[in-house]
PDB file of N, CA and C in Angstrom:
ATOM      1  N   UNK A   1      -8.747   3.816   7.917  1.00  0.00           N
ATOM      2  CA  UNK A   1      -9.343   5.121   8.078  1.00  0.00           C
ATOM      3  C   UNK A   1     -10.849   4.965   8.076  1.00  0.00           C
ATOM      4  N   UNK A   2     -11.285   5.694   9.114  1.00  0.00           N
ATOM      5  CA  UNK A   2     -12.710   5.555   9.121  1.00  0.00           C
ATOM      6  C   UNK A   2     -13.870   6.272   7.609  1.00  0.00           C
ATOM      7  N   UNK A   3     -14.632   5.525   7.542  1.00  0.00           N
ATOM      8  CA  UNK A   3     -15.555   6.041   6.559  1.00  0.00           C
ATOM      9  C   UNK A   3     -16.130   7.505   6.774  1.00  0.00           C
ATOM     10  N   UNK A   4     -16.440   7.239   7.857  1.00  0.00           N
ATOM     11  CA  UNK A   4     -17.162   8.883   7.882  1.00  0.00           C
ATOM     12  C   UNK A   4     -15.650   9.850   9.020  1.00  0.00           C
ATOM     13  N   UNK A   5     -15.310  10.925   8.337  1.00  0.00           N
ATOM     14  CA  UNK A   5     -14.425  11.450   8.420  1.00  0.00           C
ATOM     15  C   UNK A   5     -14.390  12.481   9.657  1.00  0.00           C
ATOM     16  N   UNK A   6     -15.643  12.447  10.330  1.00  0.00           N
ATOM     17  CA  UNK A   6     -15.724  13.311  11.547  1.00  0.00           C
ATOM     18  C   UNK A   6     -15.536  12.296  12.492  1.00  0.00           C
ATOM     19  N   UNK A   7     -15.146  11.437  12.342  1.00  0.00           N
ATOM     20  CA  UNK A   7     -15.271  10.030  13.529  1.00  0.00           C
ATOM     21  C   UNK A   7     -13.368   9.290  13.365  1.00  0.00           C
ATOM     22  N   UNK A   8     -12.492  10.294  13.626  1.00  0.00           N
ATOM     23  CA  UNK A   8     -11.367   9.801  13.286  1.00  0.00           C
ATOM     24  C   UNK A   8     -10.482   9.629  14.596  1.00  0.00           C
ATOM     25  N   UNK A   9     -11.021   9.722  15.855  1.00  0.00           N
ATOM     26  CA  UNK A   9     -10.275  10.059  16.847  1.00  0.00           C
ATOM     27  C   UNK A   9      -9.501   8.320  17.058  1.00  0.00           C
ATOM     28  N   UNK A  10     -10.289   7.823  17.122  1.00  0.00           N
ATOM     29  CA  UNK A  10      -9.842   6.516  17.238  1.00  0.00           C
ATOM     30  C   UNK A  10      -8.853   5.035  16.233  1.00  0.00           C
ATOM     31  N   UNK A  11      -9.108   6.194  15.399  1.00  0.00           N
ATOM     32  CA  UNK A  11      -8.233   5.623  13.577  1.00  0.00           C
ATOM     33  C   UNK A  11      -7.122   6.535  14.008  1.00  0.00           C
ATOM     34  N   UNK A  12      -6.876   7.542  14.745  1.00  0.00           N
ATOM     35  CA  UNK A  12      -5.466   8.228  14.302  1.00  0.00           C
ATOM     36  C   UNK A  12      -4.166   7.112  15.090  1.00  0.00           C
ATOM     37  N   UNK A  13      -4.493   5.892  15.516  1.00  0.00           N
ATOM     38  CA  UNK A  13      -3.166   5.261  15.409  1.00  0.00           C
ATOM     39  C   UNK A  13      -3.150   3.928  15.202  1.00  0.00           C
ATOM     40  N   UNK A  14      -3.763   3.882  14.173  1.00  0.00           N
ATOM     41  CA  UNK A  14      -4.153   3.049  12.503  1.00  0.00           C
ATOM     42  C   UNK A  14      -3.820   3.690  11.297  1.00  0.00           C
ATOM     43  N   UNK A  15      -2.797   2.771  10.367  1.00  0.00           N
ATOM     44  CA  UNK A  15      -2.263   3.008   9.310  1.00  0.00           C
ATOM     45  C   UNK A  15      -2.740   1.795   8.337  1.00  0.00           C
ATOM     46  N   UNK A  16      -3.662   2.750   7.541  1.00  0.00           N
ATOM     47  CA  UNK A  16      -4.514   1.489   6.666  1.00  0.00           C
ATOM     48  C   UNK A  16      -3.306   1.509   4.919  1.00  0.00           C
ATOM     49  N   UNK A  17      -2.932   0.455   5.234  1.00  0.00           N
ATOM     50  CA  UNK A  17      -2.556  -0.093   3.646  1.00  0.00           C
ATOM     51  C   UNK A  17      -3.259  -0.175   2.124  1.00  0.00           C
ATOM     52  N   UNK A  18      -4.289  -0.119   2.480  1.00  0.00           N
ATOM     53  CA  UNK A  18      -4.963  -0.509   1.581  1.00  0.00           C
ATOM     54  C   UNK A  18      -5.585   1.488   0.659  1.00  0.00           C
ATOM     55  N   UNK A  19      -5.049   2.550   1.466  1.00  0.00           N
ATOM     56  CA  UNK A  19      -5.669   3.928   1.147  1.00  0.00           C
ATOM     57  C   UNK A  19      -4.218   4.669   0.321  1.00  0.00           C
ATOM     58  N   UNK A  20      -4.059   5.066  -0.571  1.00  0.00           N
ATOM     59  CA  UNK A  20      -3.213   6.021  -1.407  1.00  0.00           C
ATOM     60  C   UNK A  20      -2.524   6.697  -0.815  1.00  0.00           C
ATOM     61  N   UNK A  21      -3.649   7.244  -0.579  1.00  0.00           N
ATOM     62  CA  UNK A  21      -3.251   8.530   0.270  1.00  0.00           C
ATOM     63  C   UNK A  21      -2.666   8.195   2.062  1.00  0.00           C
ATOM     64  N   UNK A  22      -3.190   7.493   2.597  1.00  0.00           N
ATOM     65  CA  UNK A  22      -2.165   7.141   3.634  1.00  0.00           C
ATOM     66  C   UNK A  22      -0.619   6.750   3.818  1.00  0.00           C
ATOM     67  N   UNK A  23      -0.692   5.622   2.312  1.00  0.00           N
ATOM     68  CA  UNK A  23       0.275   4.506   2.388  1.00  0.00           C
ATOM     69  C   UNK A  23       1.629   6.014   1.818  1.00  0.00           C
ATOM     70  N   UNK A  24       1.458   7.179   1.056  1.00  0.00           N
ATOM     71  CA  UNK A  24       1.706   8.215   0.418  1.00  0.00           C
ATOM     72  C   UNK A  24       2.145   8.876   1.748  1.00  0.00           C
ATOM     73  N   UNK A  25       1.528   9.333   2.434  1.00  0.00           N
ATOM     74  CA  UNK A  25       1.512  10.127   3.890  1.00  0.00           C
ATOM     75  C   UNK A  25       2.314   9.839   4.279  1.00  0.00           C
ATOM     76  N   UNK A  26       2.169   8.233   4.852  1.00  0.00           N
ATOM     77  CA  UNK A  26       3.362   7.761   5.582  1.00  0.00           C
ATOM     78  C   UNK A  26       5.218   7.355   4.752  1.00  0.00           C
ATOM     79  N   UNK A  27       4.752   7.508   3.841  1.00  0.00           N
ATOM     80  CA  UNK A  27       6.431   7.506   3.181  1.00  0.00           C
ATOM     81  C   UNK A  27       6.771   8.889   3.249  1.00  0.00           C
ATOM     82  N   UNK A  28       6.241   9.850   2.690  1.00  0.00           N
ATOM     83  CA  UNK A  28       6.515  11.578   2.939  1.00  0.00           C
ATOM     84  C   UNK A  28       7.168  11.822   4.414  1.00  0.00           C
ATOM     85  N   UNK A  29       6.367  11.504   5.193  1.00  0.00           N
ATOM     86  CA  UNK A  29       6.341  11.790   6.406  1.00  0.00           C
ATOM     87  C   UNK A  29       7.965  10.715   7.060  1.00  0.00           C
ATOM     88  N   UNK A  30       8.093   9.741   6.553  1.00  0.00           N
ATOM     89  CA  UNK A  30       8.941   9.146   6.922  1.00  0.00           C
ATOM     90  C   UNK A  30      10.373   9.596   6.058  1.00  0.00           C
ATOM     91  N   UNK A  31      10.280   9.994   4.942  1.00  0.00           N
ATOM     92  CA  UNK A  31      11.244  10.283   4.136  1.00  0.00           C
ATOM     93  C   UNK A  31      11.729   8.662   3.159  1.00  0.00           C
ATOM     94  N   UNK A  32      10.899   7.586   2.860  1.00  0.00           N
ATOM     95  CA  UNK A  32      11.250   6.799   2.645  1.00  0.00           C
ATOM     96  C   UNK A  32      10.255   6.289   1.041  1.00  0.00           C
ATOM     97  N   UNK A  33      10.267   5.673   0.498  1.00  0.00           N
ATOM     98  CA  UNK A  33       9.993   5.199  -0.927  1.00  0.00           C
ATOM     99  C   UNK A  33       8.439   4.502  -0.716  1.00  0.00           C
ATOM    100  N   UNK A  34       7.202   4.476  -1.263  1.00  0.00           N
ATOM    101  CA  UNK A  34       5.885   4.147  -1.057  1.00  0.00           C
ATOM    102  C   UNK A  34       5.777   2.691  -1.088  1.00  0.00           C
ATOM    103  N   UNK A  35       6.515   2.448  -1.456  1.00  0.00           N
ATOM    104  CA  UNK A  35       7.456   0.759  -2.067  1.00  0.00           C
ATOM    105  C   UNK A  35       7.670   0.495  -1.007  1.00  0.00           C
ATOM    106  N   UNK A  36       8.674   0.752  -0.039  1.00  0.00           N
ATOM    107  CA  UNK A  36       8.943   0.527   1.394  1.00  0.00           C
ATOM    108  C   UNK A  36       8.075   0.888   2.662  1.00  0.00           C
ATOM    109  N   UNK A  37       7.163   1.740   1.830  1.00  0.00           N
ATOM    110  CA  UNK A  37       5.844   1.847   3.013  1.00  0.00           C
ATOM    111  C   UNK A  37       5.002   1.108   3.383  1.00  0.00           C
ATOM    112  N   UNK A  38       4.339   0.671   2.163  1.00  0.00           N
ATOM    113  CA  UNK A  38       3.331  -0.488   1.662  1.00  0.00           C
ATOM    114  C   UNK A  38       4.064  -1.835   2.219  1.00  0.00           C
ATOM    115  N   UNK A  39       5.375  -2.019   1.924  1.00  0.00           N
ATOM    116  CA  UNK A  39       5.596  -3.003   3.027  1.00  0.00           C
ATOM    117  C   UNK A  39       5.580  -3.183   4.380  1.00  0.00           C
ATOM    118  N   UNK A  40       6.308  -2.215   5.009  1.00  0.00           N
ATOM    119  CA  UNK A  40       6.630  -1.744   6.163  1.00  0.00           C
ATOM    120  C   UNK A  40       4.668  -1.802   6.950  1.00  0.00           C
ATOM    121  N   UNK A  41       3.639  -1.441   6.566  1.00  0.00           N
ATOM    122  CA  UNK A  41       2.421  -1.252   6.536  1.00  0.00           C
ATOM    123  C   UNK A  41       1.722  -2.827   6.777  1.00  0.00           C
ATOM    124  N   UNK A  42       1.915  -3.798   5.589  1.00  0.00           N
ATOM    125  CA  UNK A  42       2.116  -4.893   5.299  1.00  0.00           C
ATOM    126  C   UNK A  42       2.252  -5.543   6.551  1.00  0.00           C
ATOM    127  N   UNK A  43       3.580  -5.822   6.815  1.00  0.00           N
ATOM    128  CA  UNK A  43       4.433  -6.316   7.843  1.00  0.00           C
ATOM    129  C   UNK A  43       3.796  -6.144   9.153  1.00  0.00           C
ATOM    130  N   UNK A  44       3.558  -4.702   9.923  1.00  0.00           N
ATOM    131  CA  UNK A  44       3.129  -4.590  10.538  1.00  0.00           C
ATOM    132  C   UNK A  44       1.767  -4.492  11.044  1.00  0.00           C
ATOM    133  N   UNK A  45       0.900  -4.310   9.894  1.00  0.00           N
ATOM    134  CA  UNK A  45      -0.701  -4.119   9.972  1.00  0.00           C
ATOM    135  C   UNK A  45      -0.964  -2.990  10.248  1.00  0.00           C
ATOM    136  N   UNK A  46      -2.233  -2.809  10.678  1.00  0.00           N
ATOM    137  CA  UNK A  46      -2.486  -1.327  11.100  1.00  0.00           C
ATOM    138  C   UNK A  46      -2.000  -0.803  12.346  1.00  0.00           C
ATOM    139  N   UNK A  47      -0.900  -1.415  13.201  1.00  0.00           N
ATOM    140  CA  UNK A  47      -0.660  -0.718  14.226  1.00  0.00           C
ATOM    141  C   UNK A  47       0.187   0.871  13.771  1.00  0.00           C
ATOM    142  N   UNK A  48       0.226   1.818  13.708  1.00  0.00           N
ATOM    143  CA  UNK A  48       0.991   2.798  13.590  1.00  0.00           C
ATOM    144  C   UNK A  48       1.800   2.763  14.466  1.00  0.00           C
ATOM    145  N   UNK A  49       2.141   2.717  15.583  1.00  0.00           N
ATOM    146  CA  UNK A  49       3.530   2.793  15.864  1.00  0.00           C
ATOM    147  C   UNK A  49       4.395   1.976  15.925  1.00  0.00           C
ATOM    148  N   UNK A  50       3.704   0.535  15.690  1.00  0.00           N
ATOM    149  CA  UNK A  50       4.938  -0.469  15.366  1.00  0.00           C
ATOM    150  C   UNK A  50       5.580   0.176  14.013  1.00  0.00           C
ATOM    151  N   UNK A  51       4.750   0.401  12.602  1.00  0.00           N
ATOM    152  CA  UNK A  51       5.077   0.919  11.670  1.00  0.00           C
ATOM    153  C   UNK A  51       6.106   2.078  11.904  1.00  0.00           C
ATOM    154  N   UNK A  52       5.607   3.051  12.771  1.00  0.00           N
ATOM    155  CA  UNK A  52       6.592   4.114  12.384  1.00  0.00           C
ATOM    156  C   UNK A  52       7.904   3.820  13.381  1.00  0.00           C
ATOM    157  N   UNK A  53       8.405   2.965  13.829  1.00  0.00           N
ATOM    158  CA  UNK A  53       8.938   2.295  14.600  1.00  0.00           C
ATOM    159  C   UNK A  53      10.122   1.483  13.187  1.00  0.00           C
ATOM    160  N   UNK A  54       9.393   0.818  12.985  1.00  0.00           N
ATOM    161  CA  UNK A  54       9.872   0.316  11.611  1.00  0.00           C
ATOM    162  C   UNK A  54      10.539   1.164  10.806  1.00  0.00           C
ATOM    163  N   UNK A  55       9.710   2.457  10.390  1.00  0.00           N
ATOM    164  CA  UNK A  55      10.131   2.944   9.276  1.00  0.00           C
ATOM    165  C   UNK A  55      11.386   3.822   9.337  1.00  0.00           C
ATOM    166  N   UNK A  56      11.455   4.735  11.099  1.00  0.00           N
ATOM    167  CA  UNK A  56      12.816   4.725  11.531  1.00  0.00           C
ATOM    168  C   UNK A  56      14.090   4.281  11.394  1.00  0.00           C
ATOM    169  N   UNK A  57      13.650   2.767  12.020  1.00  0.00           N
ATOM    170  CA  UNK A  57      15.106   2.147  11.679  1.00  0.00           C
ATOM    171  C   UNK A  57      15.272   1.811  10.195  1.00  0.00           C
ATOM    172  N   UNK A  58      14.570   1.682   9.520  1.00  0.00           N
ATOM    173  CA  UNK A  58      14.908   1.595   7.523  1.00  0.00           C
ATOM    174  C   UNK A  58      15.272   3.181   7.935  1.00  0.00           C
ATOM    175  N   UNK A  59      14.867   3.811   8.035  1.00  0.00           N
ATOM    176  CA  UNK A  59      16.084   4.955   7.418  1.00  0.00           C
ATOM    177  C   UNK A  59      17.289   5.353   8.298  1.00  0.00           C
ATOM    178  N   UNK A  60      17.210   5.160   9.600  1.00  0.00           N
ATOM    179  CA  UNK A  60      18.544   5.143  10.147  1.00  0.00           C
ATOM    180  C   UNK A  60      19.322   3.750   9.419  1.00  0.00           C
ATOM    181  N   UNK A  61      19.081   2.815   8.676  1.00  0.00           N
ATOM    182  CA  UNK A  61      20.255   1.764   8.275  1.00  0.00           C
ATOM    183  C   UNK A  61      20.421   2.524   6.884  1.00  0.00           C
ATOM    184  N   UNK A  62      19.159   3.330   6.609  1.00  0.00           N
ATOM    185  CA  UNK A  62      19.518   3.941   5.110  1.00  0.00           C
ATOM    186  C   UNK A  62      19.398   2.726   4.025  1.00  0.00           C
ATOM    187  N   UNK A  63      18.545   1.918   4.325  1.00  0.00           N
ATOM    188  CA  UNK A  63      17.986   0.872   3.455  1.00  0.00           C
ATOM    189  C   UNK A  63      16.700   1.162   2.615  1.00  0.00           C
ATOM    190  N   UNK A  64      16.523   0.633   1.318  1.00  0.00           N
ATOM    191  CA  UNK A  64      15.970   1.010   0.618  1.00  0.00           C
ATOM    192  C   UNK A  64      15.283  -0.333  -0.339  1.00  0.00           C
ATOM    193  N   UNK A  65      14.406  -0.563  -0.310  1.00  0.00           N
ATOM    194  CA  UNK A  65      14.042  -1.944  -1.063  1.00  0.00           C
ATOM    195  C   UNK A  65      13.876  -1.206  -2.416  1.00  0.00           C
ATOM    196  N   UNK A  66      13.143   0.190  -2.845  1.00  0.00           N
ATOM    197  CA  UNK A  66      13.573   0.084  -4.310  1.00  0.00           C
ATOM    198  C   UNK A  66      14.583   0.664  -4.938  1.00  0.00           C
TER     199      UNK A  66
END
């Protein structure tokens, strides 16, 4: 996520691991455990749609690492 917060057009399909509140976002948003986000995040880096790509199929297998 960019530092200065009026400059986000180009971060919106970047998923930074390293922010609370993102790694939080994206489990909500996915329906899945922050535990499995932070990996899923991990794994993939900041691409967002490999991630949310990812985080799909963990919940269509209904898998759960915690």
């Amino acid at each position: 996520m960019a530092d200065d917060k009026t400059k986000t057009a180009a971060d919106r399909r970047l998923v930074s691991g390293t922010q609370k509140y993102e790694v939080d976002y994206f489990a909500r948003k996915h329906g899945i455990a922050a535990a499995d986000a932070r990996r899923i995040i991990k794994q993939h880096g900041s691409d967002r749609d490999a991630a949310d790509k990812a985080a799909s199929r963990l919940k269509a297998r209904g898998e759960s690492v915690s």
